[in-house]
Protein backbone atom coordinates (compact mmCIF):
# COMPACT_ATOMS: atom_id res chain seq x y z
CA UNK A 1 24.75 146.85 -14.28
CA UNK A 2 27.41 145.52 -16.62
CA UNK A 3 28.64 148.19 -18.71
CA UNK A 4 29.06 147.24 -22.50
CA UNK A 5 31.43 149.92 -23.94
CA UNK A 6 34.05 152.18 -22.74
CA UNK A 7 35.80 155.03 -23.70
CA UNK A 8 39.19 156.80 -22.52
CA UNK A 9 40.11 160.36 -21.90
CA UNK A 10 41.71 162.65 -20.47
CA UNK A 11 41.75 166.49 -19.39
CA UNK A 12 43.56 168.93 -17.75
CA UNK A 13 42.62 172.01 -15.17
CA UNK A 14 44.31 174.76 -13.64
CA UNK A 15 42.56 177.55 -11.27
CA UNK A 16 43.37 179.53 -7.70
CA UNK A 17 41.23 176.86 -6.18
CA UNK A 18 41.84 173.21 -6.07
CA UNK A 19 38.15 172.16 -6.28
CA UNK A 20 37.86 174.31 -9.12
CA UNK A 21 41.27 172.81 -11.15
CA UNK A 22 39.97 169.47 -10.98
CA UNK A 23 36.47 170.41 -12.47
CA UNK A 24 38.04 172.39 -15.24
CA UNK A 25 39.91 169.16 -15.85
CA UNK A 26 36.97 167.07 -15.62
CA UNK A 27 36.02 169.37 -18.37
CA UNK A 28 38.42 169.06 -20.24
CA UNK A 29 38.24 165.25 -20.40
CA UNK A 30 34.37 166.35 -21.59
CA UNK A 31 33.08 164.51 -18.57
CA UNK A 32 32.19 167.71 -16.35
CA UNK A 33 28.24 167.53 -16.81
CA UNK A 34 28.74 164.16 -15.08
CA UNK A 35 28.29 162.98 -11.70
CA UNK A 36 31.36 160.63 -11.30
CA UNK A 37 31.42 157.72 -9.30
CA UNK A 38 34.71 155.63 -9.35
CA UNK A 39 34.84 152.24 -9.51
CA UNK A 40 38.22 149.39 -9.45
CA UNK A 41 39.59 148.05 -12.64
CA UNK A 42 37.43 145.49 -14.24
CA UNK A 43 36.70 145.39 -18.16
CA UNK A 44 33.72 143.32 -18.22
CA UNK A 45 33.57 140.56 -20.55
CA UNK A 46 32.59 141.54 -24.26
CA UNK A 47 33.11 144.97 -23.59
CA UNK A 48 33.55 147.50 -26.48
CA UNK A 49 36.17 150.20 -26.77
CA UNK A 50 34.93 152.88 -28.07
CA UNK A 51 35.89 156.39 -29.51
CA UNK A 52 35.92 159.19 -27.01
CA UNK A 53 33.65 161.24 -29.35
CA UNK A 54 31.17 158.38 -30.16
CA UNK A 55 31.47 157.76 -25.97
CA UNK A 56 30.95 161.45 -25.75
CA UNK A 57 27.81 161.11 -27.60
CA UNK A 58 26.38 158.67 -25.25
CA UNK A 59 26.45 161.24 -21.44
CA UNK A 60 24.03 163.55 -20.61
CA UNK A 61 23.94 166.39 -18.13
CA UNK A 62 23.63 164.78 -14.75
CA UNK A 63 23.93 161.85 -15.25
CA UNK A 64 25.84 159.24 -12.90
CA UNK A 65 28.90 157.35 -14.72
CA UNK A 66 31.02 154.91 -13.71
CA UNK A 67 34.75 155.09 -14.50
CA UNK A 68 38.32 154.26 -13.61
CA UNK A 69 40.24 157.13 -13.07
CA UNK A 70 43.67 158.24 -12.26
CA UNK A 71 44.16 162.09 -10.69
CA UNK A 72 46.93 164.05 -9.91
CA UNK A 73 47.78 167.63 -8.94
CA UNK A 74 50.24 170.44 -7.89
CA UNK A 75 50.45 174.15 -6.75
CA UNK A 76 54.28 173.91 -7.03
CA UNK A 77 55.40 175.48 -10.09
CA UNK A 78 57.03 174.17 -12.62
CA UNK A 79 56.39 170.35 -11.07
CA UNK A 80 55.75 167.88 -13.78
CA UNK A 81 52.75 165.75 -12.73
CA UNK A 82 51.15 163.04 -14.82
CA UNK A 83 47.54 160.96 -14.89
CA UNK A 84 47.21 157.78 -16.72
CA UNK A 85 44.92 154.69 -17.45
CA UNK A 86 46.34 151.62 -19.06
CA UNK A 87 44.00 148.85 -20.58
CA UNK A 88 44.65 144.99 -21.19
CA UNK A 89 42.38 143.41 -23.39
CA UNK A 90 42.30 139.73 -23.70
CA UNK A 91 41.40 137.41 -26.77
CA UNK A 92 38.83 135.90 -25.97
CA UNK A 93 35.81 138.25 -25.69
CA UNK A 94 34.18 136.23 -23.34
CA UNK A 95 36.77 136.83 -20.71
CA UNK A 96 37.21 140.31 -18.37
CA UNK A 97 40.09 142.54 -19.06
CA UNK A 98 41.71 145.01 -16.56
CA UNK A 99 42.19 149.07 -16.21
CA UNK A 100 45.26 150.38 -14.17
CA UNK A 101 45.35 154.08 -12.97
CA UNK A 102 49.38 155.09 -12.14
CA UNK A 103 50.11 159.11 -11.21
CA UNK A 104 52.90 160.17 -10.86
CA UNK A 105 55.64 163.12 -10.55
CA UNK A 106 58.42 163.45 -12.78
CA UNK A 107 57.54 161.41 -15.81
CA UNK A 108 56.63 162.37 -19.05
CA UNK A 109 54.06 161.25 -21.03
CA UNK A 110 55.52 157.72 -22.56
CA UNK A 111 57.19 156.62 -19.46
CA UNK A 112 53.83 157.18 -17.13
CA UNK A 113 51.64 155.71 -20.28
CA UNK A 114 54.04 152.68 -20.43
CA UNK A 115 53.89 152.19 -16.43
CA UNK A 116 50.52 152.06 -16.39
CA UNK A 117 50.06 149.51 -19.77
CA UNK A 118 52.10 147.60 -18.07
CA UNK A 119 50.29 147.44 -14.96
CA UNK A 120 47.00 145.87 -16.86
CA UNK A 121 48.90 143.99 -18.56
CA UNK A 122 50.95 142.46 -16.37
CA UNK A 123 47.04 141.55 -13.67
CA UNK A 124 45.62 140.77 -16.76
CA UNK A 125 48.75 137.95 -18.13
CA UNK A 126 48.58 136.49 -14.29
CA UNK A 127 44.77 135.72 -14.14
CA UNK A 128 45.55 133.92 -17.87
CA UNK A 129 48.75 132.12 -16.88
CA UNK A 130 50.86 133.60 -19.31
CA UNK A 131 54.75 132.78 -17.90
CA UNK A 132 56.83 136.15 -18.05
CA UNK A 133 59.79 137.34 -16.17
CA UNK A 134 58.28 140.55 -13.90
CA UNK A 135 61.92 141.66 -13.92
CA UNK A 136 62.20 142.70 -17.69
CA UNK A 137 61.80 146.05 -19.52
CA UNK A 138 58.26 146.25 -20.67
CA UNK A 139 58.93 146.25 -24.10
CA UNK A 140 60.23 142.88 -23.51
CA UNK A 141 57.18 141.59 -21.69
CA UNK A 142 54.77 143.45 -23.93
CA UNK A 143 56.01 140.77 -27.02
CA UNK A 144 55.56 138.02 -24.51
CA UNK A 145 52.06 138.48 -23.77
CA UNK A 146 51.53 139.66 -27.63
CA UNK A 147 53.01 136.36 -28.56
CA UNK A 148 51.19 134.44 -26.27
CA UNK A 149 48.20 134.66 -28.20
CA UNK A 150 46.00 135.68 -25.29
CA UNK A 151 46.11 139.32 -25.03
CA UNK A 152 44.84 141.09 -28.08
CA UNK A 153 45.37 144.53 -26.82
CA UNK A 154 47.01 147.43 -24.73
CA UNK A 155 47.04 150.82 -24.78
CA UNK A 156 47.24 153.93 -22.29
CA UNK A 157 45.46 157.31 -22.02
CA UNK A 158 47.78 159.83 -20.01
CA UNK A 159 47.56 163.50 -19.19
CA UNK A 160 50.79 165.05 -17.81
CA UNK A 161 51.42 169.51 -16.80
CA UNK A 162 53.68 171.46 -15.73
CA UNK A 163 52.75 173.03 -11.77
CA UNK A 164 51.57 176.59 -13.01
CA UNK A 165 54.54 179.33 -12.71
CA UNK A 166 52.16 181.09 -10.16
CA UNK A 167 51.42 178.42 -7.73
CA UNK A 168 48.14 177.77 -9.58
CA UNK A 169 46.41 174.69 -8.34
CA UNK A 170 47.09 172.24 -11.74
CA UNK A 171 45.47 169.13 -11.44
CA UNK A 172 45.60 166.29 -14.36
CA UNK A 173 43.11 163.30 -15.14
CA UNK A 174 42.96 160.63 -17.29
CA UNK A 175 39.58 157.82 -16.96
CA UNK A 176 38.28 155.20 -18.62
CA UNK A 177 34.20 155.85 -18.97
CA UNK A 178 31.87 152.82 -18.56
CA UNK A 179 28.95 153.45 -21.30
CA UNK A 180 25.93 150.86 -19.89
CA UNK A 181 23.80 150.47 -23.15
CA UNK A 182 25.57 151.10 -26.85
């Protein structure tokens, strides 16, 4: 199976239990009818991104998907947690791309989106032999690998809470869905 469209999302659960935190999350995302099985962090070649509606569209109850997907979670309140995926999309369409997952605790939104970007982005500029210095700011690198003319695009999808004030189990995803057939 080579998958020929994906789609990002993300969700968010809290509940008593922590089984039941990460399905409400998984709901959340809009992926809870699914049976979820995780795969590493491959873009195949002349995949499509897609909308998460349109990917929406595409799942039905039960069945088995394939994504990347970061987790996180808490029962400490008031503990800032985050999820994210980051993409790298090269150029040429013929080539693969990569996915990064990064979770973390302590980081908003932006900084766990950008950490995670920058992971893809920085597997996906090594396997093209795009020269960058791993020591800048990623802002810095991100115009290096946009100038290089090889990577045509990045982007993140992160979900970050806040540990419920009642010890709540609070857990956060973020995926990137494999669709097999558009």
């Amino acid at each position: 199976m080579i998958p020929e469209a994906l789609f990002l999302t993300k969700g968010v659960g809290k509940h008593k239990e922590r089984l039941q935190s990460f399905e409400l999350a998984l709901r959340d995302a809009g992926i809870g009818m699914c049976n979820i099985v995780r795969v590493s962090s491959i873009i195949p070649p002349n995949c499509k991104i897609i909308s998460k509606e349109e990917g929406l569209k595409r799942l039905k109850p039960g069945q088995i998907v394939y994504c990347v997907m970061s987790q996180n979670e808490t029962n400490e309140p008031n503990r800032l947690i985050s999820a994210s995926i980051g993409i790298a999309v090269p150029k040429d369409k013929n080539s693969y791309g990569y996915i990064a997952e990064h979770h973390s605790y302590g980081e908003n939104e932006k900084k766990a989106g950008d950490y995670a970007e920058d992971l893809a982005a920085t597997m996906l500029a090594t396997t093209l032999g795009i020269n960058f210095d791993i020591n800048k700011a990623w802002d810095e690198r991100k115009k290096v690998f946009k100038m290089s003319g090889k990577i045509v695009e990045t982007k993140n999808v992160t979900q970050t809470a806040i540990g419920d004030e009642n010890g709540l189990w609070t857990t956060v995803i973020a995926a990137a869905v494999f669709i097999e057939k558009l």
